[in-house]
PDB file of N, CA and C in Angstrom:
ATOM      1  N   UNK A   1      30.058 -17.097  -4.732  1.00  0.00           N
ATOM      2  CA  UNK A   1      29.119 -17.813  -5.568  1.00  0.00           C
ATOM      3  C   UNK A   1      29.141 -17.240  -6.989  1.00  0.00           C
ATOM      4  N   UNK A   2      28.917 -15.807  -7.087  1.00  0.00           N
ATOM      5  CA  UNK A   2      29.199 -15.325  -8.630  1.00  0.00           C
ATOM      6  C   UNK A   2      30.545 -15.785  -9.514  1.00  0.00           C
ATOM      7  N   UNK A   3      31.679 -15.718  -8.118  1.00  0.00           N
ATOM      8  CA  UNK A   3      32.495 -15.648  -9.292  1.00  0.00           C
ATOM      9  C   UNK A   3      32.428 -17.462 -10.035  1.00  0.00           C
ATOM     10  N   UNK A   4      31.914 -18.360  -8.661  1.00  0.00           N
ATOM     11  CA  UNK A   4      32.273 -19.653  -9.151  1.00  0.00           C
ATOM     12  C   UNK A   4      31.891 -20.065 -10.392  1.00  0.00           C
ATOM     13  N   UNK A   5      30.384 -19.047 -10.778  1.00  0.00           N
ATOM     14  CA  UNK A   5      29.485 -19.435 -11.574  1.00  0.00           C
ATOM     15  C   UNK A   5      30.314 -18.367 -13.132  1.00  0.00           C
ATOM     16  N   UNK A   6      30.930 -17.571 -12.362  1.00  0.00           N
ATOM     17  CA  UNK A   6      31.422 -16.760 -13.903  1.00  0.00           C
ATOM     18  C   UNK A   6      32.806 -17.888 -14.015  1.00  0.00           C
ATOM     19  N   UNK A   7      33.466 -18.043 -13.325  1.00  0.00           N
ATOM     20  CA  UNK A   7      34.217 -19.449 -13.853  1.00  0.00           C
ATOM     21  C   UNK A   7      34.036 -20.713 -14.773  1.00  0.00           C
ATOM     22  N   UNK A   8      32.624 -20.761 -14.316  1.00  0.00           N
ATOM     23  CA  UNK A   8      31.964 -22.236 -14.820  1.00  0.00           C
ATOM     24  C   UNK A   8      31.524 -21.985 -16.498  1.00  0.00           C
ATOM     25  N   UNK A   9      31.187 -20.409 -16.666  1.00  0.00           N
ATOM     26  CA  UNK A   9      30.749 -20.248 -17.675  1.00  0.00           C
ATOM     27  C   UNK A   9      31.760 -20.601 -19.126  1.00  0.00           C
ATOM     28  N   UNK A  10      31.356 -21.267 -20.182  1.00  0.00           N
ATOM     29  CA  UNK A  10      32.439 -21.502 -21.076  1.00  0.00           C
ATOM     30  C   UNK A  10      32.258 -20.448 -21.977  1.00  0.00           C
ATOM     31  N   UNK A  11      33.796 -20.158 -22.980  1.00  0.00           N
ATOM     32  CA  UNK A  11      33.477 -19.705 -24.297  1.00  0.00           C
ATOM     33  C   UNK A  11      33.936 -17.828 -24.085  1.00  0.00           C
ATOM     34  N   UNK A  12      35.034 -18.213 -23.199  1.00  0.00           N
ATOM     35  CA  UNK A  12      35.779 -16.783 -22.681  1.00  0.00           C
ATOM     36  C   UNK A  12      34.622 -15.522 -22.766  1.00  0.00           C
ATOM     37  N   UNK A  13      35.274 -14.308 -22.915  1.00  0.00           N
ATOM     38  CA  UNK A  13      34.220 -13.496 -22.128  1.00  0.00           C
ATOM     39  C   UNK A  13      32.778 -13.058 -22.539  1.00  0.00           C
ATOM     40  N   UNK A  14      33.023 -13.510 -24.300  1.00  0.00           N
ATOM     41  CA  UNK A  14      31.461 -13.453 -24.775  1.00  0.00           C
ATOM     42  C   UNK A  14      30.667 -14.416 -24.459  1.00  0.00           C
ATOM     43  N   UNK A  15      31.152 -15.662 -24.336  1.00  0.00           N
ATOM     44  CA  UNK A  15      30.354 -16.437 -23.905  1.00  0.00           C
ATOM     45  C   UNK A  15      29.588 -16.465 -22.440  1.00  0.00           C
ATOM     46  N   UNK A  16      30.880 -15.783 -21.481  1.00  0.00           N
ATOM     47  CA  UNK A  16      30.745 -15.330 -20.067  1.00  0.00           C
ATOM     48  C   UNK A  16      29.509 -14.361 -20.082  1.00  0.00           C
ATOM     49  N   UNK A  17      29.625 -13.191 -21.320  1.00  0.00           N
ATOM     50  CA  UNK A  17      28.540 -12.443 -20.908  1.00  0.00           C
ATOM     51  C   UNK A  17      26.955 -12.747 -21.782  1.00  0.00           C
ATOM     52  N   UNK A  18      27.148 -13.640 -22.490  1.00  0.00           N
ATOM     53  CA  UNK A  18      25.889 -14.290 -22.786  1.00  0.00           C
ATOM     54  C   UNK A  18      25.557 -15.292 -22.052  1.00  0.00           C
ATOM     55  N   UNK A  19      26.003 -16.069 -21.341  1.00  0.00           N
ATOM     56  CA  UNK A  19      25.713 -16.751 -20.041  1.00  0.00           C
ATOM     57  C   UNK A  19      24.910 -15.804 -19.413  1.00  0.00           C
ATOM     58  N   UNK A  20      25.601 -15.264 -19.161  1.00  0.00           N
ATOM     59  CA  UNK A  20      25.643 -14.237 -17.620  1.00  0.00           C
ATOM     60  C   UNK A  20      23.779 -13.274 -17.686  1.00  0.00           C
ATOM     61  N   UNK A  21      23.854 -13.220 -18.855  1.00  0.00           N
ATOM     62  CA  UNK A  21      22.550 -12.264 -19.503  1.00  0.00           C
ATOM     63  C   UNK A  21      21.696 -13.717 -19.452  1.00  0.00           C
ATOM     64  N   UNK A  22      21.825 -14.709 -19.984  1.00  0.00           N
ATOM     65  CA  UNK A  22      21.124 -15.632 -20.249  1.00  0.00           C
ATOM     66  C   UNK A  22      20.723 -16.005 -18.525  1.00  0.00           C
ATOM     67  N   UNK A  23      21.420 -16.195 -17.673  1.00  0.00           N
ATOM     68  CA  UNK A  23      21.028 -16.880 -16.550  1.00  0.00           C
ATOM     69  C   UNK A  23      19.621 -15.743 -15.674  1.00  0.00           C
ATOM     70  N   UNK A  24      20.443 -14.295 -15.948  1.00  0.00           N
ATOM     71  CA  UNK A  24      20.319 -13.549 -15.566  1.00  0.00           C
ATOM     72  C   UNK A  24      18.450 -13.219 -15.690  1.00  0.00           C
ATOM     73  N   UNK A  25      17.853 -13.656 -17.457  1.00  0.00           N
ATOM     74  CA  UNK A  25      16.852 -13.562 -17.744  1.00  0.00           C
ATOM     75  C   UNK A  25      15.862 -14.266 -17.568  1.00  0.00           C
ATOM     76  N   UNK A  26      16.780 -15.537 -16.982  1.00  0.00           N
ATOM     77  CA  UNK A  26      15.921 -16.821 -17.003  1.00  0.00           C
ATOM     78  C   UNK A  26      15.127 -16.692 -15.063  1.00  0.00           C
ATOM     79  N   UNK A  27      16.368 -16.007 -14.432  1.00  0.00           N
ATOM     80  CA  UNK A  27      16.128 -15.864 -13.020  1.00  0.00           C
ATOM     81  C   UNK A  27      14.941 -15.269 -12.889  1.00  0.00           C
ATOM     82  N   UNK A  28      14.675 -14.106 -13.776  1.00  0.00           N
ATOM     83  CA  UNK A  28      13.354 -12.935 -13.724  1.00  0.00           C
ATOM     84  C   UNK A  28      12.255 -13.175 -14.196  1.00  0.00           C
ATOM     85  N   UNK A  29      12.610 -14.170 -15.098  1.00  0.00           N
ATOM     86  CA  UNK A  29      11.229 -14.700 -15.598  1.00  0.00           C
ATOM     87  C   UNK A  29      10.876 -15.810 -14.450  1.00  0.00           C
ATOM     88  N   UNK A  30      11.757 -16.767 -14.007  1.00  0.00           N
ATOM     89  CA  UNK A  30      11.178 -17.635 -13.249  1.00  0.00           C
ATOM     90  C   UNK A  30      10.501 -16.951 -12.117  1.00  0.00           C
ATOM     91  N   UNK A  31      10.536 -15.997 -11.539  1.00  0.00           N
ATOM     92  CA  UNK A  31      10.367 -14.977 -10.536  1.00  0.00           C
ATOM     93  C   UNK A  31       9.320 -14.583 -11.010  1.00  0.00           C
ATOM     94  N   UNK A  32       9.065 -13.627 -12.271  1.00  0.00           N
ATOM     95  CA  UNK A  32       7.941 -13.042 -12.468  1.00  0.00           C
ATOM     96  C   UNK A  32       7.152 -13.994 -12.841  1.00  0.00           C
ATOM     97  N   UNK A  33       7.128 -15.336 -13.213  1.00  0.00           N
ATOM     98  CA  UNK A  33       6.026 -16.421 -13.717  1.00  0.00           C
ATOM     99  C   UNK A  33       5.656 -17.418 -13.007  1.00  0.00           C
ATOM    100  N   UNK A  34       6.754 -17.915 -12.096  1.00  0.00           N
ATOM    101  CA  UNK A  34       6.022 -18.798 -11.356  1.00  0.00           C
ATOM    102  C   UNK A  34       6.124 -18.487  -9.853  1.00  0.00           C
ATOM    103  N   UNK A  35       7.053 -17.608  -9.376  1.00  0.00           N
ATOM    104  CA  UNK A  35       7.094 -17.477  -8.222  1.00  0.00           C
ATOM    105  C   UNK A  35       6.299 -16.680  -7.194  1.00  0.00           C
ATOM    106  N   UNK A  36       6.636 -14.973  -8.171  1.00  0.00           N
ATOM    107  CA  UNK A  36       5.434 -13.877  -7.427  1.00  0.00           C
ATOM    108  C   UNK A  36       3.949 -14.793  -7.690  1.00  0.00           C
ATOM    109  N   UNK A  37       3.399 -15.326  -8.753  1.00  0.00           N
ATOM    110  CA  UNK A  37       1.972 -15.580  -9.016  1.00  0.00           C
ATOM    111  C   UNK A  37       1.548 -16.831  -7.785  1.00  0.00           C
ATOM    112  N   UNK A  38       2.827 -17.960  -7.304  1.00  0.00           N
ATOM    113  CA  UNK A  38       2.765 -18.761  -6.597  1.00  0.00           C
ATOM    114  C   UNK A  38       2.417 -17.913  -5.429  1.00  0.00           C
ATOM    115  N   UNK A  39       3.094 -16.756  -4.488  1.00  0.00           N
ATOM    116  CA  UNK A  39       3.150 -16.064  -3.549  1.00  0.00           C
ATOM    117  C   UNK A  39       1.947 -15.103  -3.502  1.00  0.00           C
ATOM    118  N   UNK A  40       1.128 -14.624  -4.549  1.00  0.00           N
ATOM    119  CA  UNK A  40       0.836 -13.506  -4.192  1.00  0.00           C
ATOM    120  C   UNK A  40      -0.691 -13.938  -2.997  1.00  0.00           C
ATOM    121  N   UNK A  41      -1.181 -14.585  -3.641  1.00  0.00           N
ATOM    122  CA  UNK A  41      -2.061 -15.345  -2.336  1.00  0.00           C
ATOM    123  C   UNK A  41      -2.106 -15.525  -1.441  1.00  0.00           C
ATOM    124  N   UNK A  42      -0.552 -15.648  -0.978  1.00  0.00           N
ATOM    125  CA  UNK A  42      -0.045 -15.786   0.330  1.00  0.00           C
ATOM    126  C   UNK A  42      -0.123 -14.878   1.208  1.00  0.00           C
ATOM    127  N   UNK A  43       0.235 -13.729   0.441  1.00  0.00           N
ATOM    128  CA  UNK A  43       0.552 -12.199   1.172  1.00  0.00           C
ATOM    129  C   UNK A  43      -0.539 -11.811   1.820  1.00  0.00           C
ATOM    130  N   UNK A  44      -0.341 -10.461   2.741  1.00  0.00           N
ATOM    131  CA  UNK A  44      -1.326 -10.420   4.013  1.00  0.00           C
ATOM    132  C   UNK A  44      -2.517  -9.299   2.845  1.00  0.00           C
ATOM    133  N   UNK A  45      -2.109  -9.258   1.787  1.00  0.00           N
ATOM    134  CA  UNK A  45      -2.950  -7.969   1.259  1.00  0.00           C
ATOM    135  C   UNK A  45      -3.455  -8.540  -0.046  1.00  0.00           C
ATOM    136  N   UNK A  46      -4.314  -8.137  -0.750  1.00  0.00           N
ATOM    137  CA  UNK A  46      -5.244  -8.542  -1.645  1.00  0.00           C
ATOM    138  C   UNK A  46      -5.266  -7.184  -2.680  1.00  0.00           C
ATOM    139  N   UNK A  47      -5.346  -7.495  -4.101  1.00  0.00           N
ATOM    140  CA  UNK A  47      -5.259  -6.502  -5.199  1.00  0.00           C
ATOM    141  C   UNK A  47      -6.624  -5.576  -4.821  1.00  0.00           C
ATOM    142  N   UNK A  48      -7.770  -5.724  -4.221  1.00  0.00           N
ATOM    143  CA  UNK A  48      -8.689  -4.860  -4.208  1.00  0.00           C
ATOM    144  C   UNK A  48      -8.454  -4.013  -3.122  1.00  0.00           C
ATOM    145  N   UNK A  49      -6.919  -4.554  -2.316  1.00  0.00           N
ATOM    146  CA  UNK A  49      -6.655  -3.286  -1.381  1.00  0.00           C
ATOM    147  C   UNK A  49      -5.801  -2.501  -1.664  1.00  0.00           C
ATOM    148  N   UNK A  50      -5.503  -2.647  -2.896  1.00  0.00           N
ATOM    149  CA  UNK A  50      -4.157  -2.220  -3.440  1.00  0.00           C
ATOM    150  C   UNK A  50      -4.503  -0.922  -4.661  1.00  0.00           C
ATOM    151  N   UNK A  51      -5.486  -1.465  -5.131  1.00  0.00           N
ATOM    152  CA  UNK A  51      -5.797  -0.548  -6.227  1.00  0.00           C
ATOM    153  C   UNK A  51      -6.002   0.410  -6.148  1.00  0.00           C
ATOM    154  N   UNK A  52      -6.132   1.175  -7.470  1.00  0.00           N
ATOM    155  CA  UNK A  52      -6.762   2.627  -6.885  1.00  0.00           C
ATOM    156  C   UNK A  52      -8.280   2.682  -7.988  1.00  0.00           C
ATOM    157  N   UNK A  53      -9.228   3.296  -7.560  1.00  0.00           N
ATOM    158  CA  UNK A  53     -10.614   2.745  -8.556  1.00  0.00           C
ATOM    159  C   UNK A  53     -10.823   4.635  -8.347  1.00  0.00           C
ATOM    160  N   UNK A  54     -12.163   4.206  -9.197  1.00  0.00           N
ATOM    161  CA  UNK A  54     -12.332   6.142  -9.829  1.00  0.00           C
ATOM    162  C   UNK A  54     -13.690   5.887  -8.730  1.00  0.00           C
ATOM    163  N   UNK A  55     -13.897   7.450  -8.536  1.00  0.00           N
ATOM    164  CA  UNK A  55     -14.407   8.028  -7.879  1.00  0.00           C
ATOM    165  C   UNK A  55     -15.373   8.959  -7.799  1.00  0.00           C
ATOM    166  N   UNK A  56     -16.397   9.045  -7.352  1.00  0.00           N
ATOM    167  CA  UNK A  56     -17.353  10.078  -8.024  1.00  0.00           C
ATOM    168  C   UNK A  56     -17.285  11.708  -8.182  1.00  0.00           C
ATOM    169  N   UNK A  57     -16.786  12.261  -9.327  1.00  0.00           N
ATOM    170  CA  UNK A  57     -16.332  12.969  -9.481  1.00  0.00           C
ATOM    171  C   UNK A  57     -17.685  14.302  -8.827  1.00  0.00           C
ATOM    172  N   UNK A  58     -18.455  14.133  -8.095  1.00  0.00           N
ATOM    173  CA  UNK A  58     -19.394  15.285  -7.544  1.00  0.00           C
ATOM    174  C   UNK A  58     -18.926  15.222  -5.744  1.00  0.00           C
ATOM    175  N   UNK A  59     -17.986  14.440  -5.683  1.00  0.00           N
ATOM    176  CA  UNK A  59     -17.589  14.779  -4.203  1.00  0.00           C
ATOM    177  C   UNK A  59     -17.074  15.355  -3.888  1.00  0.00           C
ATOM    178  N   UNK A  60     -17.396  16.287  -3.114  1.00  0.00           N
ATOM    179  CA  UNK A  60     -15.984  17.901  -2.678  1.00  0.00           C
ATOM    180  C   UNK A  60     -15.265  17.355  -2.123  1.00  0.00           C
ATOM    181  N   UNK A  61     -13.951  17.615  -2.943  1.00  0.00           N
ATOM    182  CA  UNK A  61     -12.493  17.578  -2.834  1.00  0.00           C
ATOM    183  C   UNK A  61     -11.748  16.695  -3.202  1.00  0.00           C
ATOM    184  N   UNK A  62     -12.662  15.820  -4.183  1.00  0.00           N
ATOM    185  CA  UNK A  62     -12.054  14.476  -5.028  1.00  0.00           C
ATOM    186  C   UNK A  62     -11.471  14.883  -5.803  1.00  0.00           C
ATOM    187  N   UNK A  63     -10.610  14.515  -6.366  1.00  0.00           N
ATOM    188  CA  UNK A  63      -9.328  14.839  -7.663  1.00  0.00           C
ATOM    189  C   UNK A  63      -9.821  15.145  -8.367  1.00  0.00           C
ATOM    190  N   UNK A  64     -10.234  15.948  -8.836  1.00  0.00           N
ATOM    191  CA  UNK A  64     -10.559  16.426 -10.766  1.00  0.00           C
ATOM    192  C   UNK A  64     -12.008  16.445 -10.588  1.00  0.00           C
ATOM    193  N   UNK A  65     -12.152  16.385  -9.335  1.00  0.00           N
ATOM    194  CA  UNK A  65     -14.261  17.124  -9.484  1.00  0.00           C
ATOM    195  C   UNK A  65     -14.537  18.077  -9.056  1.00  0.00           C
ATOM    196  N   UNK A  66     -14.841  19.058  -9.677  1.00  0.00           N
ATOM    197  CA  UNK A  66     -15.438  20.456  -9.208  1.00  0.00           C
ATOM    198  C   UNK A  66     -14.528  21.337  -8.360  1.00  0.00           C
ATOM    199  N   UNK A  67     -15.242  22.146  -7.480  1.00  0.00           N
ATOM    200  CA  UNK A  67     -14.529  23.152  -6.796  1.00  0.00           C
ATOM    201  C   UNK A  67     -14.104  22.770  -5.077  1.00  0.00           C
ATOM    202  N   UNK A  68     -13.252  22.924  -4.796  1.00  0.00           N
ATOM    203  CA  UNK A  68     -12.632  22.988  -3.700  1.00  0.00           C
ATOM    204  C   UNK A  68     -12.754  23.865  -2.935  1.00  0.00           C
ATOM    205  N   UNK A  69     -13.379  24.049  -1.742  1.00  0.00           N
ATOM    206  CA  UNK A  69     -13.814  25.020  -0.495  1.00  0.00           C
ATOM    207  C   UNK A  69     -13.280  24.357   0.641  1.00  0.00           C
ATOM    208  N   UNK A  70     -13.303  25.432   1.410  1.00  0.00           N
ATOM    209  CA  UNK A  70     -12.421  25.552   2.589  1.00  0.00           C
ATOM    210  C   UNK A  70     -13.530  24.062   3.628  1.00  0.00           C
ATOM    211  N   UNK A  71     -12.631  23.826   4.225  1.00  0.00           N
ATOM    212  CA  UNK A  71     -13.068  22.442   4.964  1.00  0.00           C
ATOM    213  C   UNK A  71     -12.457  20.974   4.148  1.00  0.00           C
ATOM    214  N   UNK A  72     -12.910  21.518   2.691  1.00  0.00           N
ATOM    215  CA  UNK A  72     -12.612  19.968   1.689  1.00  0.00           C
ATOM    216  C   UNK A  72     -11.320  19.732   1.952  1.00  0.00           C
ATOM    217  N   UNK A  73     -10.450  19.677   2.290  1.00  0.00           N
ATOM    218  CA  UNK A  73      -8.824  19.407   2.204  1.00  0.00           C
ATOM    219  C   UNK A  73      -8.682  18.480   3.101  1.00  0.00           C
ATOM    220  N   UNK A  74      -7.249  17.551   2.838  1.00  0.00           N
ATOM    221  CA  UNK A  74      -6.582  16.601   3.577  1.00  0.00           C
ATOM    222  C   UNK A  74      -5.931  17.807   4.929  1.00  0.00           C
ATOM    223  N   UNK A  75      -5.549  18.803   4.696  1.00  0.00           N
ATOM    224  CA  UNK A  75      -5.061  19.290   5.729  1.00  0.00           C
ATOM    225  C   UNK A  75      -6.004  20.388   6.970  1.00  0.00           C
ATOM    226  N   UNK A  76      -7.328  19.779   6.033  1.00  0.00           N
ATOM    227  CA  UNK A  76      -8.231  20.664   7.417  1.00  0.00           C
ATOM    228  C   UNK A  76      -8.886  19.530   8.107  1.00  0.00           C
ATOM    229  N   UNK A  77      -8.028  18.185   7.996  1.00  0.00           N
ATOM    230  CA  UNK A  77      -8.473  16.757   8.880  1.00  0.00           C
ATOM    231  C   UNK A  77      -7.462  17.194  10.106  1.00  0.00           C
ATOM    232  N   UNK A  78      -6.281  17.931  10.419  1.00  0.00           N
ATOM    233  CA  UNK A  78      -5.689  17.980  11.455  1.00  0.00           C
ATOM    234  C   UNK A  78      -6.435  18.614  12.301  1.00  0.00           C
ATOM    235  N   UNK A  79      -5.800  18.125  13.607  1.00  0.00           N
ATOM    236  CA  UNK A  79      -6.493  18.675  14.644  1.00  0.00           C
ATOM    237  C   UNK A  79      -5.814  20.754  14.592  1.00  0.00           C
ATOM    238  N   UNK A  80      -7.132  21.355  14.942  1.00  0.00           N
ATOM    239  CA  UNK A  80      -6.376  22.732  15.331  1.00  0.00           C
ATOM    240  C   UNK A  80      -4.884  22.974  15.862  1.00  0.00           C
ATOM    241  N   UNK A  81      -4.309  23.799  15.246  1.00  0.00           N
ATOM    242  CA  UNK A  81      -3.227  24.291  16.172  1.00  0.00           C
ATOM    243  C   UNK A  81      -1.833  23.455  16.017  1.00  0.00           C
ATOM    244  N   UNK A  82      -2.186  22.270  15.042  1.00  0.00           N
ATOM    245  CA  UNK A  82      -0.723  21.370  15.037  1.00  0.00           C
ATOM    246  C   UNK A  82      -0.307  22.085  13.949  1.00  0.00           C
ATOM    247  N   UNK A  83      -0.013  23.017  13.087  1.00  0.00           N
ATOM    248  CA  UNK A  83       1.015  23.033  12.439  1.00  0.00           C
ATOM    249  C   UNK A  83       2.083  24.487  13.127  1.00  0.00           C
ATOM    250  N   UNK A  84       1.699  24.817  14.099  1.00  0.00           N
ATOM    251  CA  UNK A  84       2.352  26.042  14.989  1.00  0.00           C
ATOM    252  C   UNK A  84       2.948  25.162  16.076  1.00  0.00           C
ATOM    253  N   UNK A  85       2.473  23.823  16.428  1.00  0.00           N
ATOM    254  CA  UNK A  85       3.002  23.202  17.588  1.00  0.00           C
ATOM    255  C   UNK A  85       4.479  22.536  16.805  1.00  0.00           C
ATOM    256  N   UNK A  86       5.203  22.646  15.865  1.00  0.00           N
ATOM    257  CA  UNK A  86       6.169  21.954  15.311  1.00  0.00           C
ATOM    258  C   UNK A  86       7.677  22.002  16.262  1.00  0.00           C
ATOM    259  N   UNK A  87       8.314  21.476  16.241  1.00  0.00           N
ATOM    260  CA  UNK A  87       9.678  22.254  17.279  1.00  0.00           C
ATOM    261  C   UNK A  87      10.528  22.518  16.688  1.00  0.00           C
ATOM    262  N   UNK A  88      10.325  23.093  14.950  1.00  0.00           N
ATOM    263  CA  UNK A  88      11.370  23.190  13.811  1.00  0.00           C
ATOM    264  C   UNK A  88      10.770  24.460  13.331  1.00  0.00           C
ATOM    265  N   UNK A  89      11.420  25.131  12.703  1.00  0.00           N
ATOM    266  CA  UNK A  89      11.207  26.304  11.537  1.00  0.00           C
ATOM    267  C   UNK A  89      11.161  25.762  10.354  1.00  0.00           C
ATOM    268  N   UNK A  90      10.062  25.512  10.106  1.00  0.00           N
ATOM    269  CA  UNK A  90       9.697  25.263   8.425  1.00  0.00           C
ATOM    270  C   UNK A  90       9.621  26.039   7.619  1.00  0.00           C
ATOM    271  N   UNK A  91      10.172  27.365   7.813  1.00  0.00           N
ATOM    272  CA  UNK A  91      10.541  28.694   6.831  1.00  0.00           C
ATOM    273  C   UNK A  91      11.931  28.308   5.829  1.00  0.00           C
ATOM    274  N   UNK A  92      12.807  27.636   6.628  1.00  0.00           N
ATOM    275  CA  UNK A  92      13.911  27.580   6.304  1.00  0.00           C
ATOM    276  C   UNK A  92      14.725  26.076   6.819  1.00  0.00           C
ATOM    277  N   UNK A  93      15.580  26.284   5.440  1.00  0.00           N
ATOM    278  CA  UNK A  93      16.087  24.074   5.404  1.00  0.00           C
ATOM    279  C   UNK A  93      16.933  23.651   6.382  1.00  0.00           C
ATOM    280  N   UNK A  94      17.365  24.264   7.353  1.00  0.00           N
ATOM    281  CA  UNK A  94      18.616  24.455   8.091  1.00  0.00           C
ATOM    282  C   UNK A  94      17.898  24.828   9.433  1.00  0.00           C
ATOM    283  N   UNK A  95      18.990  24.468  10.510  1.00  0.00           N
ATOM    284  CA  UNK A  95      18.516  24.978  11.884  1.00  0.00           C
ATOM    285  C   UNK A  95      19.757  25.612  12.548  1.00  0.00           C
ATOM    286  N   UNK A  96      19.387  25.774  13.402  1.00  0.00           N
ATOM    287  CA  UNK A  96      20.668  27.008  14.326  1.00  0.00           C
ATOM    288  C   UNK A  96      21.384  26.220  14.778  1.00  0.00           C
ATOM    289  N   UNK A  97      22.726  26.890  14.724  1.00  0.00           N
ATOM    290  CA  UNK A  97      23.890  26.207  15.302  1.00  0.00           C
ATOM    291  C   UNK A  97      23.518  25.965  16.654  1.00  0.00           C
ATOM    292  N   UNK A  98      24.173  24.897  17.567  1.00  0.00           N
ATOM    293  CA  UNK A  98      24.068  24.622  18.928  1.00  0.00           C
ATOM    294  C   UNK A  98      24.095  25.941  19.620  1.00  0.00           C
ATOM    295  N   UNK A  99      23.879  25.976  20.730  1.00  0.00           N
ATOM    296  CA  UNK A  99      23.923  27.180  21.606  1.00  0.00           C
ATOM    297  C   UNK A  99      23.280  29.065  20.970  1.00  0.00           C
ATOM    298  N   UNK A 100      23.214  28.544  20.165  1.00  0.00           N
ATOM    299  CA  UNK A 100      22.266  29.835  19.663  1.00  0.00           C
ATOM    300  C   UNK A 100      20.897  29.861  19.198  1.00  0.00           C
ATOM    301  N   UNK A 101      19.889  30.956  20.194  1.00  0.00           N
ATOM    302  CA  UNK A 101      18.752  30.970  20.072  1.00  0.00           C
ATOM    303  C   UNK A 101      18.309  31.720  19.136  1.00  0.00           C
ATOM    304  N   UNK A 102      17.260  30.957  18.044  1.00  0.00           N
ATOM    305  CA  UNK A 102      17.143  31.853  16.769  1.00  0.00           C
ATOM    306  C   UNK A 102      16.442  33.394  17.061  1.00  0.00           C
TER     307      UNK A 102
END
């Protein structure tokens, strides 16, 4: 299909590559103007689930409010004991050759 259309194009290769840019711009705009805006309605998700909105900066452990104490963290939501239950060495990027126990 490309090449038929770089065939079709007249006016040897400058013309080929101002075609080519020209079709090229017209594709992205039709896309970004009538197509995504036609679709986005469609989709299973909605911009107010998408966004990100500010936050009250007096909540322990919100981005850029106050002080951070032990409990506030994303990683004291795991359950006890899962980061020792791993079946990898996360010390190091690599693992042991077959048949040898580290």
């Amino acid at each position: 299909m490309y090449a038929w259309i770089w065939r079709k194009l007249p006016f040897g290769l400058p013309g080929k590559l101002a075609g080519s840019l020209l079709l090229a711009t017209t594709a992205v705009a039709l896309l970004w103007y009538v197509v995504f805006p036609w679709a986005g309605p469609l989709l299973p998700f909605t911009g107010e689930d998408v966004q990100v909105t500010q936050q009250d900066s007096e909540v322990p452990g919100a981005p850029g409010g106050g002080d951070v104490g032990p409990g506030d963290g994303p990683a004291d939501d795991a359950p006890p004991g899962d980061e020792h239950d791993l079946p990898y060495d996360t010390d190091r990027n690599n693992t042991a050759p077959p048949g040898e126990d580290g």
